[in-house]
Protein backbone atom coordinates (compact mmCIF):
# COMPACT_ATOMS: atom_id res chain seq x y z
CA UNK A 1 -0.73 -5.64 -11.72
CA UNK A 2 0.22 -8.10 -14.77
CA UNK A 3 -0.19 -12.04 -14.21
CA UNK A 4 2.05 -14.25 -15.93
CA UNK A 5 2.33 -17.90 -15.32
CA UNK A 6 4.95 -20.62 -16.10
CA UNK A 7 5.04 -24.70 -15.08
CA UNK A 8 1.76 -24.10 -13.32
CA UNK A 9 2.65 -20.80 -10.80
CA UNK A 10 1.26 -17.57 -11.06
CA UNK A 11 3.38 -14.51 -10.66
CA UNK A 12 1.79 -10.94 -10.38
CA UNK A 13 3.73 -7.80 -11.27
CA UNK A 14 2.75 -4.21 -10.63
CA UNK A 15 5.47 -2.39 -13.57
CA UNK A 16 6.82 -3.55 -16.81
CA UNK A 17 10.28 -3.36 -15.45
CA UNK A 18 9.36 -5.69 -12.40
CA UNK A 19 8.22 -8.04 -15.11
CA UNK A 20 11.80 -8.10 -16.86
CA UNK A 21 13.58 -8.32 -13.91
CA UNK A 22 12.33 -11.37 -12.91
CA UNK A 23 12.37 -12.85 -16.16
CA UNK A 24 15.50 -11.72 -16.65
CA UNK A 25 16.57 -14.12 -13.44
CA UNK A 26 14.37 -16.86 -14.72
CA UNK A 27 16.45 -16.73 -18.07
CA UNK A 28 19.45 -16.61 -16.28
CA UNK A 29 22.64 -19.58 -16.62
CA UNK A 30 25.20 -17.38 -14.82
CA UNK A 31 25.58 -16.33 -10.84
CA UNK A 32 26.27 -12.78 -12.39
CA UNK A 33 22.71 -12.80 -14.31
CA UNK A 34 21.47 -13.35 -10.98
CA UNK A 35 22.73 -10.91 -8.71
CA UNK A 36 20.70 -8.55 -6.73
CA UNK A 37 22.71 -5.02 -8.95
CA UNK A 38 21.24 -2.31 -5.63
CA UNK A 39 21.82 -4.37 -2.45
CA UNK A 40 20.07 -3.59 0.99
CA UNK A 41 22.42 -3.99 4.04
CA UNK A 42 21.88 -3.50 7.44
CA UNK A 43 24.84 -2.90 10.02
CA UNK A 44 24.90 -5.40 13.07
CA UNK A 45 23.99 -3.25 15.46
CA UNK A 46 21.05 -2.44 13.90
CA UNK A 47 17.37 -3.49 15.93
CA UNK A 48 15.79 -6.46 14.82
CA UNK A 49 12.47 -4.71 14.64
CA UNK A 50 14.05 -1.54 11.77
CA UNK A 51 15.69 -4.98 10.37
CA UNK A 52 12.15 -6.63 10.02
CA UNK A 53 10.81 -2.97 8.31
CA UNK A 54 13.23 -2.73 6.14
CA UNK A 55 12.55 -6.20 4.67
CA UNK A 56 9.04 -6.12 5.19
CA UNK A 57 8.85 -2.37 2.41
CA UNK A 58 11.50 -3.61 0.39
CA UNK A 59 9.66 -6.75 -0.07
CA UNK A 60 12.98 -8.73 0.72
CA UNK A 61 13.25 -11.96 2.16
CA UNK A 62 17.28 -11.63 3.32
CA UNK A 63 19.36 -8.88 3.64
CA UNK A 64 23.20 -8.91 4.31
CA UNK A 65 24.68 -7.94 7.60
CA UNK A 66 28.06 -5.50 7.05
CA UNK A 67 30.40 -4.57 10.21
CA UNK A 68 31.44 -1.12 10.34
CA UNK A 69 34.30 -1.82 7.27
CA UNK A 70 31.70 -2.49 4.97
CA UNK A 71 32.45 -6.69 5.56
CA UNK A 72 29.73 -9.40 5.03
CA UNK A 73 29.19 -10.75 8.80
CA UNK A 74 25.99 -12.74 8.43
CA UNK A 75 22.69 -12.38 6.46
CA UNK A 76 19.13 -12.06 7.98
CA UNK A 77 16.51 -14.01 6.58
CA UNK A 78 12.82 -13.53 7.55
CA UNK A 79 13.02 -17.14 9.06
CA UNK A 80 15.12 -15.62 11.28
CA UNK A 81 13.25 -12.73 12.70
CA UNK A 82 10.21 -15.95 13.16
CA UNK A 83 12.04 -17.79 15.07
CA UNK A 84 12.92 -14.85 17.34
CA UNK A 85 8.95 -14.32 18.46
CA UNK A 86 7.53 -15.99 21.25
């Protein structure tokens, strides 16, 4: 994996095009320039456990909940699947 470091924080990539993704979004001054282009969703009826895989592979830290239409109805953070263990 590369290393590059700004204001102090190191940041490890493992391709190229990792690398100019996320400095792509560093460089950004737009919400657009931002935007997650492939989004993961999960339906609500989905288990909290697939819901925590998911994230946990596709090294996400929230993922967007759809209904069956396809509708935003909530988003997932890892915080939330936390707070859910005993």
């Amino acid at each position: 994996p590369a290393e590059f470091c700004i204001l102090g924080a190191a940041m490890y990539y493992n391709s190229l095009r990792e690398f100019k993704d996320a400095f792509s979004r560093m460089a950004a001054n737009t919400a657009e320039a931002l935007m997650t282009k492939k989004v993961v969703t999960v339906k609500a009826e989905d288990d909290v456990s697939d819901v925590a895989r998911i994230m946990r592979d596709k090294h996400i830290k929230r993922v967007p909940g759809l209904d069956d239409e396809g509708h935003l109805i909530g988003i997932v953070s890892r915080q939330d699947i936390v707070k859910m263990l005993p």
